[in-house]
C-alpha atoms as a PDB file:
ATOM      1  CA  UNK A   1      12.839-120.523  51.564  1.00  0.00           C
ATOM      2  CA  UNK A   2      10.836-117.370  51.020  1.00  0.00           C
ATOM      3  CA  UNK A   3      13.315-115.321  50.727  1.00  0.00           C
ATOM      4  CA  UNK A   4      15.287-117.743  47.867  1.00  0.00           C
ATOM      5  CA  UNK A   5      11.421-117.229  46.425  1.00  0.00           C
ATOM      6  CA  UNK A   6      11.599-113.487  46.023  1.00  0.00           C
ATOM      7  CA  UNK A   7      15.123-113.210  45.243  1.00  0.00           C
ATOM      8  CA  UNK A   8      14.099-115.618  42.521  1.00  0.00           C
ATOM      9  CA  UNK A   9      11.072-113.400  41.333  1.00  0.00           C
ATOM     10  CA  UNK A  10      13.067-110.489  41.046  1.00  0.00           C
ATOM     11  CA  UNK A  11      15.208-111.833  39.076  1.00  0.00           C
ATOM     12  CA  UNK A  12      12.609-113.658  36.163  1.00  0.00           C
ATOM     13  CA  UNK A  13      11.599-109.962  36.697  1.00  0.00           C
ATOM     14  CA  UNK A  14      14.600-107.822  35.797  1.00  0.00           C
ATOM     15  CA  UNK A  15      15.598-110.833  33.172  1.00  0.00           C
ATOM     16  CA  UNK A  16      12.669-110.314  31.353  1.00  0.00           C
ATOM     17  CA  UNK A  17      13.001-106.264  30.870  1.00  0.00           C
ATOM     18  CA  UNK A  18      16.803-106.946  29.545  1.00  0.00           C
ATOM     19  CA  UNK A  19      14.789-108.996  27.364  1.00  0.00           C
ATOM     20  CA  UNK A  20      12.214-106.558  26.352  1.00  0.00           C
ATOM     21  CA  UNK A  21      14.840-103.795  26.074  1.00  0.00           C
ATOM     22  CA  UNK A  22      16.643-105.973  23.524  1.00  0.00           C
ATOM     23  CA  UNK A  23      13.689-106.353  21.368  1.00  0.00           C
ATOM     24  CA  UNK A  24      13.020-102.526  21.183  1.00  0.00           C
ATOM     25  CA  UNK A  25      16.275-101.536  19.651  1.00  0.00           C
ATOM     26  CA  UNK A  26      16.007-104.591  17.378  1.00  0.00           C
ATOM     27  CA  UNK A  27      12.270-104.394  16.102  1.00  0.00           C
ATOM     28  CA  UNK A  28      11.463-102.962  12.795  1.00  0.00           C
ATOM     29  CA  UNK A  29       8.689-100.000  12.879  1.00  0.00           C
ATOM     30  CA  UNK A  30       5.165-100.911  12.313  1.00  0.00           C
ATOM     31  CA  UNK A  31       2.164 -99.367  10.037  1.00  0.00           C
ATOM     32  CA  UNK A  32       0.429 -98.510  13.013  1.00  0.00           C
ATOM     33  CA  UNK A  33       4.191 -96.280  14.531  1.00  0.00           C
ATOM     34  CA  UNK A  34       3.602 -94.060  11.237  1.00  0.00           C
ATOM     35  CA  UNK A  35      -0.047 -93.501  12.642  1.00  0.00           C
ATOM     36  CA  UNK A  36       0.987 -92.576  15.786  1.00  0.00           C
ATOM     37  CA  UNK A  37       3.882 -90.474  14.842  1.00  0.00           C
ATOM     38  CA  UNK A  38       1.461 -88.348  12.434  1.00  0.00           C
ATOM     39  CA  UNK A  39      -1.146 -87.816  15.303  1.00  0.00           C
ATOM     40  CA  UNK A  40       1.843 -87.067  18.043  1.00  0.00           C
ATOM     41  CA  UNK A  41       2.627 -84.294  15.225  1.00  0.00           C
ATOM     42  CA  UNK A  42      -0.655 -82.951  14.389  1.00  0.00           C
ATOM     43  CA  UNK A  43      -0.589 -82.641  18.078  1.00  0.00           C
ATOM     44  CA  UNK A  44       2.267 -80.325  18.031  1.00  0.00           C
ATOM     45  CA  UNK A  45       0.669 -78.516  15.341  1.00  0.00           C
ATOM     46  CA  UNK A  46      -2.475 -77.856  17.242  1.00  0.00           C
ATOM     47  CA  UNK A  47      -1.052 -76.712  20.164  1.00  0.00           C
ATOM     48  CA  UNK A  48       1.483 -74.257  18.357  1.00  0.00           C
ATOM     49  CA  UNK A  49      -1.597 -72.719  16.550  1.00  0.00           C
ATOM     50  CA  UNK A  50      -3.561 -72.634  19.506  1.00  0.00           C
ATOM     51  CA  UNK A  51      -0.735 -71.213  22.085  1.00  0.00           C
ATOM     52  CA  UNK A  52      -0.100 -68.673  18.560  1.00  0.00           C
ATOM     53  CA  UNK A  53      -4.133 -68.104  19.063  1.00  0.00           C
ATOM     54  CA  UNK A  54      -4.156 -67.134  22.814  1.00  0.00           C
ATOM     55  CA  UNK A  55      -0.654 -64.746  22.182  1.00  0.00           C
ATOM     56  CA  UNK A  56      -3.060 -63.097  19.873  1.00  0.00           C
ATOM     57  CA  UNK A  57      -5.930 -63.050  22.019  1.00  0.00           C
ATOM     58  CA  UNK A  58      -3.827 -61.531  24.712  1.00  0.00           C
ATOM     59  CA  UNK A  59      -2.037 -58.739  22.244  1.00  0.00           C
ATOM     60  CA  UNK A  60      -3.385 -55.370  22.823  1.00  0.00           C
ATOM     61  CA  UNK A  61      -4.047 -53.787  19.774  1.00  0.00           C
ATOM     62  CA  UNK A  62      -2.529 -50.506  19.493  1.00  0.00           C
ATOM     63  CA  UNK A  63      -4.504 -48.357  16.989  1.00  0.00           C
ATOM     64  CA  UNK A  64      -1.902 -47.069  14.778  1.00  0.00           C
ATOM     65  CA  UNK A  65      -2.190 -43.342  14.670  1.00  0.00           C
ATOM     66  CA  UNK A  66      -3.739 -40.573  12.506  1.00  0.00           C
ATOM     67  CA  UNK A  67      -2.850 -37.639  11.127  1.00  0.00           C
ATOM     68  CA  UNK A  68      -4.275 -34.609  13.235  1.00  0.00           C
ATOM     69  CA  UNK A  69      -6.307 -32.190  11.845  1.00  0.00           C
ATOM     70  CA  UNK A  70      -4.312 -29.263  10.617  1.00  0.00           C
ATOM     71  CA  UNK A  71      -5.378 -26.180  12.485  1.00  0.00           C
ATOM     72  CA  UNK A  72      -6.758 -23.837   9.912  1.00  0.00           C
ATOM     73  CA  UNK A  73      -7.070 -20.363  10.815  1.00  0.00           C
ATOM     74  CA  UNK A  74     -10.298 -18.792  11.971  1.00  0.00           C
ATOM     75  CA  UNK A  75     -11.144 -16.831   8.943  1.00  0.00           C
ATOM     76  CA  UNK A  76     -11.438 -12.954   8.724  1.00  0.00           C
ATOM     77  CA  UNK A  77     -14.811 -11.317   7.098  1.00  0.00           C
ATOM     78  CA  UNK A  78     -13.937  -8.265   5.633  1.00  0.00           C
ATOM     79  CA  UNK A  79     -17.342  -5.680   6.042  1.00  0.00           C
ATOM     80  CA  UNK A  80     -19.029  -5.577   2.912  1.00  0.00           C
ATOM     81  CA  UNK A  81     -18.420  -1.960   1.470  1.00  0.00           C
ATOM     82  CA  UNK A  82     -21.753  -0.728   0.376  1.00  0.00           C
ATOM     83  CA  UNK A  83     -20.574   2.598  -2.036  1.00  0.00           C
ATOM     84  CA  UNK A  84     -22.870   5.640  -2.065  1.00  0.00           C
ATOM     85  CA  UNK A  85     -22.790   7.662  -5.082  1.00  0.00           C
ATOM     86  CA  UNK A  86     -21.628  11.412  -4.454  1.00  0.00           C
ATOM     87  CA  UNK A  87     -24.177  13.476  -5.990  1.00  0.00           C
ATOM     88  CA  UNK A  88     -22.863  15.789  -8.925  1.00  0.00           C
ATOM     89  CA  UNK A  89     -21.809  18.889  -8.179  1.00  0.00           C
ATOM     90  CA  UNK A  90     -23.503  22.038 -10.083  1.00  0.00           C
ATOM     91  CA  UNK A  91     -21.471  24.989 -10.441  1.00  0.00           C
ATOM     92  CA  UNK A  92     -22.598  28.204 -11.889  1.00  0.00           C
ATOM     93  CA  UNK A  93     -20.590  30.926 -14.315  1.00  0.00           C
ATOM     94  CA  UNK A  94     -21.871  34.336 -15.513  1.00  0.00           C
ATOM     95  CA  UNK A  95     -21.635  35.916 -18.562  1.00  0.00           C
ATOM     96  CA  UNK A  96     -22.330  39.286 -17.443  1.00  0.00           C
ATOM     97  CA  UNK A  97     -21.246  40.717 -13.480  1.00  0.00           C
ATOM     98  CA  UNK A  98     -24.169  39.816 -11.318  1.00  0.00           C
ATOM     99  CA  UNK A  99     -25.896  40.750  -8.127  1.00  0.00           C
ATOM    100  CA  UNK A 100     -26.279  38.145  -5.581  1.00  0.00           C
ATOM    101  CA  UNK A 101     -28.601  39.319  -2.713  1.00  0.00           C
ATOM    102  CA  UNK A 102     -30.497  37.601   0.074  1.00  0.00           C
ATOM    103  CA  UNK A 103     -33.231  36.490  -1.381  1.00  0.00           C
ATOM    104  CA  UNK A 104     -34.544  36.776  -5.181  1.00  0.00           C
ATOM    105  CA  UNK A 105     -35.611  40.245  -6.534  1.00  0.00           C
ATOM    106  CA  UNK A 106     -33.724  43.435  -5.702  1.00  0.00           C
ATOM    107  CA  UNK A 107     -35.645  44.325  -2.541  1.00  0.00           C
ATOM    108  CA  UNK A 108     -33.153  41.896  -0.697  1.00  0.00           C
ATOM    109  CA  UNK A 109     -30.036  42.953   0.591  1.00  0.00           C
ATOM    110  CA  UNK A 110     -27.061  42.371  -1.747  1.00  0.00           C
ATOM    111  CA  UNK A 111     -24.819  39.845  -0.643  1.00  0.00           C
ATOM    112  CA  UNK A 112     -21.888  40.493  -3.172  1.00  0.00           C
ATOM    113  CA  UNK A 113     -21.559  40.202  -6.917  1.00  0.00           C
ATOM    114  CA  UNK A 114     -20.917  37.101  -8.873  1.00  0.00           C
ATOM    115  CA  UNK A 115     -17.804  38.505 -10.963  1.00  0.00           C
ATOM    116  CA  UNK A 116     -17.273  37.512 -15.359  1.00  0.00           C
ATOM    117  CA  UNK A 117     -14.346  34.559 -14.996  1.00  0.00           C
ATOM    118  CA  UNK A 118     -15.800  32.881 -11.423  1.00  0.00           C
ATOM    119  CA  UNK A 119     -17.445  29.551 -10.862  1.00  0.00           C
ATOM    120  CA  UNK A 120     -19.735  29.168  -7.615  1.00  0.00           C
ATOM    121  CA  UNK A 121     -21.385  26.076  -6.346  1.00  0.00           C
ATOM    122  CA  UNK A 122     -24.971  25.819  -6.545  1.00  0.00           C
ATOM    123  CA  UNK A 123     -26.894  24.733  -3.657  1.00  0.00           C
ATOM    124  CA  UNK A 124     -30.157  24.694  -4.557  1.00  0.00           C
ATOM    125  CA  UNK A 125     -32.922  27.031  -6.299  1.00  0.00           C
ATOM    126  CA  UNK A 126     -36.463  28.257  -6.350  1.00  0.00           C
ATOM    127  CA  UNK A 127     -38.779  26.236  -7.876  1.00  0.00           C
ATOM    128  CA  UNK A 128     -39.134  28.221 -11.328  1.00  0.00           C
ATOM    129  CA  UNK A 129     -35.360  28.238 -11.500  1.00  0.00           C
ATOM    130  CA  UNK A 130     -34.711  31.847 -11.922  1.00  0.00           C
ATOM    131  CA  UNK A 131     -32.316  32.436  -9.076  1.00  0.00           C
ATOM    132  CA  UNK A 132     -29.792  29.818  -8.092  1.00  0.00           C
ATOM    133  CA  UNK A 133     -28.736  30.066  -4.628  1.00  0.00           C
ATOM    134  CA  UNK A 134     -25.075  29.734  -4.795  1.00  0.00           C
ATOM    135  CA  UNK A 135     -21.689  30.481  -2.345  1.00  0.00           C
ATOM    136  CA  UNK A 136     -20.064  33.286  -3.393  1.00  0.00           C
ATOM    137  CA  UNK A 137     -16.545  32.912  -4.841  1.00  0.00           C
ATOM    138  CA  UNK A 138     -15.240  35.976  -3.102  1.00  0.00           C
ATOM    139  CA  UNK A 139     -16.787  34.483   0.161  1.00  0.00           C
ATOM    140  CA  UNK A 140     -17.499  30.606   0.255  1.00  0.00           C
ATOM    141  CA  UNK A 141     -19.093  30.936   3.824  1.00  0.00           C
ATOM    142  CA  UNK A 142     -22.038  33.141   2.087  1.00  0.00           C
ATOM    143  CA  UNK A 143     -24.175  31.794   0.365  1.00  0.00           C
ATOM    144  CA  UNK A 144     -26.871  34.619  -2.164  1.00  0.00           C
ATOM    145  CA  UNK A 145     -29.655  34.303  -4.478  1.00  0.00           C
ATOM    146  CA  UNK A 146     -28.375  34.853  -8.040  1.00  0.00           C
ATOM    147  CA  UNK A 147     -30.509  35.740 -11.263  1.00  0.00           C
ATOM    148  CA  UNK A 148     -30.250  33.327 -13.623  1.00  0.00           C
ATOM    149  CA  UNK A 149     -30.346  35.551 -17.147  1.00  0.00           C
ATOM    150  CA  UNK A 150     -26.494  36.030 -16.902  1.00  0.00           C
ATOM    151  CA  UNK A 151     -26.030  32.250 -15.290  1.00  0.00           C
ATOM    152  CA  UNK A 152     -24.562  29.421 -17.174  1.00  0.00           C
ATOM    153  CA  UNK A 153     -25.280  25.863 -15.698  1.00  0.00           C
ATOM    154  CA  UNK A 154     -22.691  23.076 -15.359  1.00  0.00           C
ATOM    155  CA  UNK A 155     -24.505  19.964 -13.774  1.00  0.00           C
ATOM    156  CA  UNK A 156     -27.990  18.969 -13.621  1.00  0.00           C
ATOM    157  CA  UNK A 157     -29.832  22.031 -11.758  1.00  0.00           C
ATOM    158  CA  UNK A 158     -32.735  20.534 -11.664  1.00  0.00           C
ATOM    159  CA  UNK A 159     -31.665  17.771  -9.193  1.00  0.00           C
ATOM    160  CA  UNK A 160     -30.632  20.685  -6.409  1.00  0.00           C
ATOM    161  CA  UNK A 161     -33.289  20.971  -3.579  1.00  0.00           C
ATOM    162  CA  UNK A 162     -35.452  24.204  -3.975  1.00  0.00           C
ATOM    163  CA  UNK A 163     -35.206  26.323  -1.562  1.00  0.00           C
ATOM    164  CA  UNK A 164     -38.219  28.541  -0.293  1.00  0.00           C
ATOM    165  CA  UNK A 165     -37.743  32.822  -0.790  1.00  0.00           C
ATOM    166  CA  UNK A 166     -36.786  34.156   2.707  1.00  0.00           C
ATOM    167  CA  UNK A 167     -39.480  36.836   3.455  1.00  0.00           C
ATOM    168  CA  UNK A 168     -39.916  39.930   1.800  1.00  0.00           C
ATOM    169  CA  UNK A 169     -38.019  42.656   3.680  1.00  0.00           C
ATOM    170  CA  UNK A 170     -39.712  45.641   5.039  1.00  0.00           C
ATOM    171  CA  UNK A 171     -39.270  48.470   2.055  1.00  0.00           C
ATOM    172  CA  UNK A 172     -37.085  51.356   3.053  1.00  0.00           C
ATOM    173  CA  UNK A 173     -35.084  54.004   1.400  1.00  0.00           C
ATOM    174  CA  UNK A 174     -31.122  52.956   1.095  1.00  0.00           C
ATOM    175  CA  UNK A 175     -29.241  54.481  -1.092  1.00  0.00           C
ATOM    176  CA  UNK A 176     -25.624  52.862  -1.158  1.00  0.00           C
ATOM    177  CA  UNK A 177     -22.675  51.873  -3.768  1.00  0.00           C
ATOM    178  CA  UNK A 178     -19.542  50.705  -4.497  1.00  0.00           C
ATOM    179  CA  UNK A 179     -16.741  51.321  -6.926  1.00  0.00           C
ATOM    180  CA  UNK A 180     -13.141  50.272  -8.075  1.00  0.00           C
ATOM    181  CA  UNK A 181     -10.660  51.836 -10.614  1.00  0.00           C
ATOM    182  CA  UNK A 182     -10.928  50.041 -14.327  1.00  0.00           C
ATOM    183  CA  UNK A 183      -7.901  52.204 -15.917  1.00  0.00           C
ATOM    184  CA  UNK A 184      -6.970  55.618 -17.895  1.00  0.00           C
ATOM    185  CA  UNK A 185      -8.020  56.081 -21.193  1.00  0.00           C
ATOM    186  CA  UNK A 186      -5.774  58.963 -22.959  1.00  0.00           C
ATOM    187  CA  UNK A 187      -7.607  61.726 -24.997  1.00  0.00           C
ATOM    188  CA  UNK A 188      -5.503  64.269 -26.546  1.00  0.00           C
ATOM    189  CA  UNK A 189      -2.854  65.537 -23.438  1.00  0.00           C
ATOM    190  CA  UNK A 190      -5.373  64.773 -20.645  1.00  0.00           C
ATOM    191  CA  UNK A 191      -6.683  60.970 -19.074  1.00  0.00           C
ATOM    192  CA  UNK A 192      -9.870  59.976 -17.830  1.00  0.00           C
ATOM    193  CA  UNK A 193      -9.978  57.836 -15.171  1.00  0.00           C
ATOM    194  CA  UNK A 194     -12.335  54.860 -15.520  1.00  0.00           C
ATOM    195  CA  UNK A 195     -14.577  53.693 -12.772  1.00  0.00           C
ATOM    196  CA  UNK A 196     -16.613  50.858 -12.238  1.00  0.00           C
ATOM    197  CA  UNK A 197     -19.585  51.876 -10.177  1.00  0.00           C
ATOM    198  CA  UNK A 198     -22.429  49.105  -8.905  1.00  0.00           C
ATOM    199  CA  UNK A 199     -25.477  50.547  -6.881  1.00  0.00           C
ATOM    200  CA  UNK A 200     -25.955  48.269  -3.491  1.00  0.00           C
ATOM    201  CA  UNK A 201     -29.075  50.143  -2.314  1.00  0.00           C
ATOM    202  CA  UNK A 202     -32.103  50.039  -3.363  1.00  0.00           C
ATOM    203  CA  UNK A 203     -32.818  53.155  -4.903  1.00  0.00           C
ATOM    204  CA  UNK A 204     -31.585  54.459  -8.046  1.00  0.00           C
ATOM    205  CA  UNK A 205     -28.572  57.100  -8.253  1.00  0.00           C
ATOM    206  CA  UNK A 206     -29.340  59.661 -11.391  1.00  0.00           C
ATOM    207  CA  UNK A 207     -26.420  61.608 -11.420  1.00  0.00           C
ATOM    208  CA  UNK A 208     -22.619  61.835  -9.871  1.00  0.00           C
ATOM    209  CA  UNK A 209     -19.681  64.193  -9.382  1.00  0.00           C
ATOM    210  CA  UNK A 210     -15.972  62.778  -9.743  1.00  0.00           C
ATOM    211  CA  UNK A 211     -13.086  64.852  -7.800  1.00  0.00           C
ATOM    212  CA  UNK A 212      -9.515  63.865  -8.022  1.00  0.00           C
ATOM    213  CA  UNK A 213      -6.372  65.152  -6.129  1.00  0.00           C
ATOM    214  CA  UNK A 214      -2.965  64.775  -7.059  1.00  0.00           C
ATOM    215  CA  UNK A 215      -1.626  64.228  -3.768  1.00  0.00           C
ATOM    216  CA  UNK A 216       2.196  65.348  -4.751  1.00  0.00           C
ATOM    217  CA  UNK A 217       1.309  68.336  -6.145  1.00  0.00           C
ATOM    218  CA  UNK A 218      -2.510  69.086  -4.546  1.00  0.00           C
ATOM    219  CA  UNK A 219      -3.998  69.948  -8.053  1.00  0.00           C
ATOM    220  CA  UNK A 220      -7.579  68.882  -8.355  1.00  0.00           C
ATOM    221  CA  UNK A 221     -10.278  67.864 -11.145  1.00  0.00           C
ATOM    222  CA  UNK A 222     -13.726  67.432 -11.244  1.00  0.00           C
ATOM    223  CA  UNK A 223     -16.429  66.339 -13.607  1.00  0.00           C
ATOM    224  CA  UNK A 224     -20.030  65.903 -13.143  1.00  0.00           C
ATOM    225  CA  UNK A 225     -23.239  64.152 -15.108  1.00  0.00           C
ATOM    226  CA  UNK A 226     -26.747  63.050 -15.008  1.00  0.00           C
ATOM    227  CA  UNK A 227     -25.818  59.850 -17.007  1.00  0.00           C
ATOM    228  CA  UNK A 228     -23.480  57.539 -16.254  1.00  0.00           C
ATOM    229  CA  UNK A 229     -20.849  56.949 -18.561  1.00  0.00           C
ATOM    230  CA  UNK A 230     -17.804  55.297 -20.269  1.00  0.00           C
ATOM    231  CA  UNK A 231     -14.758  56.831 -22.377  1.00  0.00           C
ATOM    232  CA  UNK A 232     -13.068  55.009 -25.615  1.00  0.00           C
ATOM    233  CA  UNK A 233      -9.901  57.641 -26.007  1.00  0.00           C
ATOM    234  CA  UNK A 234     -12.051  60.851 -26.224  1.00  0.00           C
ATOM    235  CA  UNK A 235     -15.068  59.036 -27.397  1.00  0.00           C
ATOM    236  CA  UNK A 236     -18.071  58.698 -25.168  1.00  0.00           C
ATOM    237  CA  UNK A 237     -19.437  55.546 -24.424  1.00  0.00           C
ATOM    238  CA  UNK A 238     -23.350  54.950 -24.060  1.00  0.00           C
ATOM    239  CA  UNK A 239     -24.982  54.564 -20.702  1.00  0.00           C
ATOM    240  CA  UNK A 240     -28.192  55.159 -18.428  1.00  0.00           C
ATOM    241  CA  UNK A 241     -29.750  57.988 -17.562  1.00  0.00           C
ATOM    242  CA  UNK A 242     -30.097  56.243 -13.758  1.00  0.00           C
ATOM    243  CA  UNK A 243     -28.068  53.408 -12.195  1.00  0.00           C
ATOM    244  CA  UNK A 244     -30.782  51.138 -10.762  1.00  0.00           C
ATOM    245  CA  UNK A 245     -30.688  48.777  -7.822  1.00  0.00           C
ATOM    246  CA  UNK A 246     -28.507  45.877  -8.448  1.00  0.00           C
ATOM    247  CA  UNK A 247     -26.895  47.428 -11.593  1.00  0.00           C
ATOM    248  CA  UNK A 248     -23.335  47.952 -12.868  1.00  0.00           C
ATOM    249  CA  UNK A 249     -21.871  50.650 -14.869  1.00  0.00           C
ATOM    250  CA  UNK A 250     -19.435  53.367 -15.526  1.00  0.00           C
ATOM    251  CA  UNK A 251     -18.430  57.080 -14.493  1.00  0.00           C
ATOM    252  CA  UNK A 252     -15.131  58.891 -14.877  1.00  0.00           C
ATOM    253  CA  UNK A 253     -12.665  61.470 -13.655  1.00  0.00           C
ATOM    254  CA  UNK A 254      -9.870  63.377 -14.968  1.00  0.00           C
ATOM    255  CA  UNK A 255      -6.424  62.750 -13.973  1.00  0.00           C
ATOM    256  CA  UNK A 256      -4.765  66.256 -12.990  1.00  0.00           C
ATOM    257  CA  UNK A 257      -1.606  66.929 -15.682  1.00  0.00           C
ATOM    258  CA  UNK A 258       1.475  66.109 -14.733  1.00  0.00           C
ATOM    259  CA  UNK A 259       0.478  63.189 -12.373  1.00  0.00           C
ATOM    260  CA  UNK A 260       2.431  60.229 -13.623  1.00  0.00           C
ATOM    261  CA  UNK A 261       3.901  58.333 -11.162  1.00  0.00           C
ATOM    262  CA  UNK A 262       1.605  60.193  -8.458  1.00  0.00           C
ATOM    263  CA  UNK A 263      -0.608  59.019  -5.841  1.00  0.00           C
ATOM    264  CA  UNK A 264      -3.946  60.055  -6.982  1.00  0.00           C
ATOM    265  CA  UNK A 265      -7.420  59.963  -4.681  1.00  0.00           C
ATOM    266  CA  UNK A 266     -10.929  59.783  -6.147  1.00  0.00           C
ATOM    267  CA  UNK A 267     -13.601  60.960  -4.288  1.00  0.00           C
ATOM    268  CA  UNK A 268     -17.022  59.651  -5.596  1.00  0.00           C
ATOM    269  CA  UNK A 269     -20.546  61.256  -4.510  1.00  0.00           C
ATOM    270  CA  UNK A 270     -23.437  59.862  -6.035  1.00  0.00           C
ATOM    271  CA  UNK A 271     -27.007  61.628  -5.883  1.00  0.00           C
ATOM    272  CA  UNK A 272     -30.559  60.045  -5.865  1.00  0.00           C
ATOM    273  CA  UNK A 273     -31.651  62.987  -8.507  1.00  0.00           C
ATOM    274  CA  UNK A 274     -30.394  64.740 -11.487  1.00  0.00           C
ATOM    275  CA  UNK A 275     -27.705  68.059 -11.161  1.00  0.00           C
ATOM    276  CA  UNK A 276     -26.159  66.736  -7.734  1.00  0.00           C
ATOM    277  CA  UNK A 277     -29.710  66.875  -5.817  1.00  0.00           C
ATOM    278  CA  UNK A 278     -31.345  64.745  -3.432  1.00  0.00           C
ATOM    279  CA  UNK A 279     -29.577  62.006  -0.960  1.00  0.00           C
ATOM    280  CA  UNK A 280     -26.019  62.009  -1.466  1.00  0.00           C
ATOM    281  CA  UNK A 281     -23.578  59.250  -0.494  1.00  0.00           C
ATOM    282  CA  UNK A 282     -19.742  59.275  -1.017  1.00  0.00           C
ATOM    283  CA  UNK A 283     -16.774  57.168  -1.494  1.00  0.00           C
ATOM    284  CA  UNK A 284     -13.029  57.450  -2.074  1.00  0.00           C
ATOM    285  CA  UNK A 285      -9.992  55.405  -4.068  1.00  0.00           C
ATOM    286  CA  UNK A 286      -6.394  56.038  -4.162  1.00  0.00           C
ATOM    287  CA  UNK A 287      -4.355  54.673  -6.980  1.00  0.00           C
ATOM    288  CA  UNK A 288      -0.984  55.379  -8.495  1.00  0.00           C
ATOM    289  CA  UNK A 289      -0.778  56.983 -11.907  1.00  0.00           C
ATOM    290  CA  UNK A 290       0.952  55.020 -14.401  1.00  0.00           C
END
């Protein structure tokens, strides 16, 4: 009996969901199915955005990358280039051959002479600017104390340094000179021979004797004077009765006949007083007649 019961139960049971299963495929949709439909979608919606949300929470950002700096190079300074000006240079020219000594005034030893045609460097000066003190052209490693009548100035002068005298040397008797051969002058069948004589002591010469020798044929000349002197063809030059310290002038020979194309010596004596007297001192020259 219970079993027919349950059997029976079941059965209302299963009847009733073939039932309900019928009516499901056959019922027309409701307002209220649109409802639910739109909430199951927002739903979806929702959780799309939010599972879109947490992929984006979860993404690493990667920072997209920069340019690097450009290495530049390390720049180079360059010294700055202070320029110094180069102080003028003063040269000196002579119109007139001039001593230069040691110091200014004739008592000082002469150096050498500043020739007509050179230009020296001037180095500095005393402080009234009547000597220069100059290198000698014929010599650049000596420097000499030149008088300034004769000197012509190129530069400012009065910018070089002045330079104190040396002192005054000790006073003592030196007679001494030098010479060279200027040339031949013709008069009538005869030549004199022209010489340029400058006393380097420091006492005057008043008179001199020429002798020449024609070394081909051994003839010999001589003249003598108390004044020394210059020819012009047979014409006689003027000239001082004394060569001083320091001063340049002429004397003369004769040229033995017949000595063209000869070797001819000179032998110079000059004498500290008149008609060949007092100190002598000599010097010789050799030269080919022309």
């Amino acid at each position: 009996m219970l079993k027919r019961n349950a059997f029976n139960s079941i059965l209302v049971v299963a009847m009733s969901l073939a039932a309900s299963g019928c009516n499901l495929q056959l019922r027309q949709a409701s307002p209220g199915d649109s409802t639910v439909g739109a909430l199951a979608a927002t739903a979806l919606a929702q959780s799309a955005i939010a599972k879109t949300q947490a992929a984006a929470m979860n993404t690493v950002a990667v920072p997209s990358p920069t340019a690097s700096a450009s290495l530049q190079p390390t720049p180079t300074f360059t010294p700055t280039i202070t320029l110094t000006s180069t102080p003028e240079k003063v040269t000196v020219q002579v119109t007139k051959n001039t001593n230069c000594r040691t110091g200014p005034e004739k008592q000082f030893d002469l150096v050498g002479i500043m020739m007509v045609g050179e230009t020296a460097e001037a180095i500095g000066r005393n402080a009234q600017k009547t000597y220069w003190v100059i290198r000698l052209p014929a010599n650049t490693a000596k420097t000499c104390w030149l008088w300034y009548e004769w000197a012509t100035v190129t530069g400012n002068g009065d910018a070089l340094p002045v330079i104190q005298s040396p002192p005054t040397p000790t006073w003592s008797p030196r007679p001494d000179f030098t010479f060279n051969y200027l040339g031949l002058t013709p008069c009538g069948g005869d030549y004199w021979i022209r010489l340029q004589v400058t006393n380097t002591g420091n006492v005057p010469w008043e008179s001199f004797r020429a002798r020449s020798e024609d070394s081909v044929t051994a003839v010999t000349t001589m003249i003598a004077a108390n004044v020394f002197v210059d020819y012009s063809g047979c014409a006689v030059l003027a000239g001082p009765q004394a060569l001083s310290p320091g001063d340049t002038n002429n004397a003369v020979s004769i040229a033995p006949a017949g000595s063209s194309g000869h070797n001819v010596t000179v032998t110079l004596t000059l004498y500290t007083e008149d008609n060949g007297h007092g100190t002598p001192v000599t010097g010789d020259l050799s030269f080919t007649m022309p």
